[in-house]
C-alpha atoms as a PDB file:
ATOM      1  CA  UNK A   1      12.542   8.229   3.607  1.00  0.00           C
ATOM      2  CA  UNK A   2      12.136   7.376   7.277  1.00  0.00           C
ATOM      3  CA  UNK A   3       9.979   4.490   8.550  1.00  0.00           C
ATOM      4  CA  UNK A   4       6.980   5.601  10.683  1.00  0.00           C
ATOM      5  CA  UNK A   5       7.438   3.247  13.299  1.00  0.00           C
ATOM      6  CA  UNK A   6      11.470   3.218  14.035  1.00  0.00           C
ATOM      7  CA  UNK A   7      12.638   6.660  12.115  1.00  0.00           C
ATOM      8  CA  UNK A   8      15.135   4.154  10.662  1.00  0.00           C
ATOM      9  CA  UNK A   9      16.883   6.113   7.185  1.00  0.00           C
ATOM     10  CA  UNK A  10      17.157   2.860   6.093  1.00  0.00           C
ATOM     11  CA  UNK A  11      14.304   1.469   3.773  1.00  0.00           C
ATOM     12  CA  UNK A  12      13.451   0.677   0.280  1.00  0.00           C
ATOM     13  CA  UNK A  13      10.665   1.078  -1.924  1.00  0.00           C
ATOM     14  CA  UNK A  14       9.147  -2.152  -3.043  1.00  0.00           C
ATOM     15  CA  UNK A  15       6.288  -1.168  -5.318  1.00  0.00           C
ATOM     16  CA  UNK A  16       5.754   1.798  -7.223  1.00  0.00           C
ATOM     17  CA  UNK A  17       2.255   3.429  -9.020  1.00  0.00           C
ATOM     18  CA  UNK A  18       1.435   6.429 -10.732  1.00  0.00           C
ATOM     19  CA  UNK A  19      -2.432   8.011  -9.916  1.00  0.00           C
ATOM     20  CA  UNK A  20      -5.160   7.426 -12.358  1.00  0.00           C
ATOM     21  CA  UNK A  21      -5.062  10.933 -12.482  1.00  0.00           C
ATOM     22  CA  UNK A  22      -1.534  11.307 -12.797  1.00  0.00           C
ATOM     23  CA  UNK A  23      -0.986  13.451 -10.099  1.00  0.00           C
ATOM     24  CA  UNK A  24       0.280  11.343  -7.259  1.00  0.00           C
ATOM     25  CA  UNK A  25       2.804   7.869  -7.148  1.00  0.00           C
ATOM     26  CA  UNK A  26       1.883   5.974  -4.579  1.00  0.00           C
ATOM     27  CA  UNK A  27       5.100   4.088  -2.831  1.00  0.00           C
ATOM     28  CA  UNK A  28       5.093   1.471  -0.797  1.00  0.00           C
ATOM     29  CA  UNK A  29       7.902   1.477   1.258  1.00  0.00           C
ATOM     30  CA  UNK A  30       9.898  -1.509   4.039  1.00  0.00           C
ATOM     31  CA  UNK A  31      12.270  -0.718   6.203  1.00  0.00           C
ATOM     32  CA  UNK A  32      15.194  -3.284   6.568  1.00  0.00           C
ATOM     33  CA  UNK A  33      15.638  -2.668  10.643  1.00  0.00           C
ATOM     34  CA  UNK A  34      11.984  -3.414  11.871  1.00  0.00           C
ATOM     35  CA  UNK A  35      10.276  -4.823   8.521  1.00  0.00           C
ATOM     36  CA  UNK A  36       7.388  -2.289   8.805  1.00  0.00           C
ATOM     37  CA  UNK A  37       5.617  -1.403   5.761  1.00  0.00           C
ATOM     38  CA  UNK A  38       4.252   1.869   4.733  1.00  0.00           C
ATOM     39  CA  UNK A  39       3.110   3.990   1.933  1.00  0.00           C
ATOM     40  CA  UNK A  40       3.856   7.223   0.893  1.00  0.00           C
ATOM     41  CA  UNK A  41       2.419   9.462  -1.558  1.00  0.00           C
ATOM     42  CA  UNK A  42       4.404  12.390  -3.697  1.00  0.00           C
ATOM     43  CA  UNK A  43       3.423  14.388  -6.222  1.00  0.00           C
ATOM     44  CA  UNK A  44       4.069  13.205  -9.514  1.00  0.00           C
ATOM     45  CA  UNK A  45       4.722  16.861 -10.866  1.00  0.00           C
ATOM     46  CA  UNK A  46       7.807  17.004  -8.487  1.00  0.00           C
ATOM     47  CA  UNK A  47       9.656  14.314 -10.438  1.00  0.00           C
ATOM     48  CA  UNK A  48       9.009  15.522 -14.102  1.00  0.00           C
ATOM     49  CA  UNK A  49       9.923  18.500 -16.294  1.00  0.00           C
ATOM     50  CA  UNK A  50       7.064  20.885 -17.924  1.00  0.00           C
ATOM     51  CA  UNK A  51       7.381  20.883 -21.546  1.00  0.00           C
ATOM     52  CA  UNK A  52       5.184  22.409 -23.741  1.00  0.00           C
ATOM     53  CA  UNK A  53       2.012  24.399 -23.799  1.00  0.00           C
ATOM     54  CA  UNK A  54       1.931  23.811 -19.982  1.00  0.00           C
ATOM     55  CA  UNK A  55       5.512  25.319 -19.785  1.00  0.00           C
ATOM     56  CA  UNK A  56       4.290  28.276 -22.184  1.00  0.00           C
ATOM     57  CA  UNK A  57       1.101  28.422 -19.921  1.00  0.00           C
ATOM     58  CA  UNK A  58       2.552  28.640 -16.323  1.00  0.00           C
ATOM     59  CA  UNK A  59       5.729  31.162 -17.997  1.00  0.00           C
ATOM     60  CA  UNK A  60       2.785  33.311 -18.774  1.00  0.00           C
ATOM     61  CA  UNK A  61       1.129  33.618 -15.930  1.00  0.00           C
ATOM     62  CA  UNK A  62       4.155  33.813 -14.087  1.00  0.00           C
ATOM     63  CA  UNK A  63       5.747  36.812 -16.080  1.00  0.00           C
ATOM     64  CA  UNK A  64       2.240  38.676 -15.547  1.00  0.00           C
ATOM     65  CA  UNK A  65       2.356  38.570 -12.021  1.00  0.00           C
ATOM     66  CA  UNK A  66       5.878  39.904 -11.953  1.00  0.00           C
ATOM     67  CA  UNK A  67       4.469  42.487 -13.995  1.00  0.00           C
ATOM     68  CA  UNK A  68       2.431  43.869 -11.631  1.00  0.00           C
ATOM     69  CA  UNK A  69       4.168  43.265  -8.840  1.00  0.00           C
ATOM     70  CA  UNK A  70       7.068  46.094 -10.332  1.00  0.00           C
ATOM     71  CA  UNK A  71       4.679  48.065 -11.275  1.00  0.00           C
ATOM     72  CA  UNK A  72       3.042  48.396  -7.591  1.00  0.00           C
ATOM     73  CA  UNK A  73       6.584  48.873  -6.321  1.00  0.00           C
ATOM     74  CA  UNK A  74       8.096  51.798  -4.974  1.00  0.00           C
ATOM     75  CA  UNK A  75      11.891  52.676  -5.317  1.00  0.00           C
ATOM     76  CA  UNK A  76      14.099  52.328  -2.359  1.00  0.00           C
ATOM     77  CA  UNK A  77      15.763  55.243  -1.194  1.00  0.00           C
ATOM     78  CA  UNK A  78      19.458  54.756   0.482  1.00  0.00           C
ATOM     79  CA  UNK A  79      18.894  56.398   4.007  1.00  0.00           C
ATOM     80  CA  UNK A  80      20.917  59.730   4.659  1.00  0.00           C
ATOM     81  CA  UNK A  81      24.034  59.019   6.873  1.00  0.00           C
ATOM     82  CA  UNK A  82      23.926  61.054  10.551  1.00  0.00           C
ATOM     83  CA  UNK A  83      27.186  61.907   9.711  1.00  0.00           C
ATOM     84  CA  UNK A  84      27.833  64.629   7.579  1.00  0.00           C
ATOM     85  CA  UNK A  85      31.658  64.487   5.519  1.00  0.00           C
END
């Protein structure tokens, strides 16, 4: 992560803390070239695998959308060469 104030690569995170929803982990951050401190928040879906009947859920509703996405399509046609062999 790179520090807001000098874009220095190098920092660490010094405290970390999930959301009361669970959504979120809040970082706080210092960087070791100009000691500034900062926060940062990611989402705490990025970090952790789906199991489940959320997994089964979002498969789901992902498959049904493909669904009708090939059945909308059209098939592709190879254009016809200018050049006749």
């Amino acid at each position: 992560m790179r520090c807001q104030s000098c874009g220095s690569d190098n920092t660490n995170v010094i405290d970390s803390r999930e959301s009361k929803d669970g959504l979120q982990i809040r970082r706080r951050r210092a960087c070791l070239d100009c000691q500034w401190r900062f926060t940062t928040y990611e989402k705490a879906v990025d970090e952790r695998p789906i199991h489940g009947p959320t997994f089964n859920v979002v498969r789901k509703e992902i498959e049904t959308v493909l669904m009708k996405l090939s059945d909308s399509m059209l098939p592709v046609r190879e254009p016809e060469s200018e050049y006749q062999i």
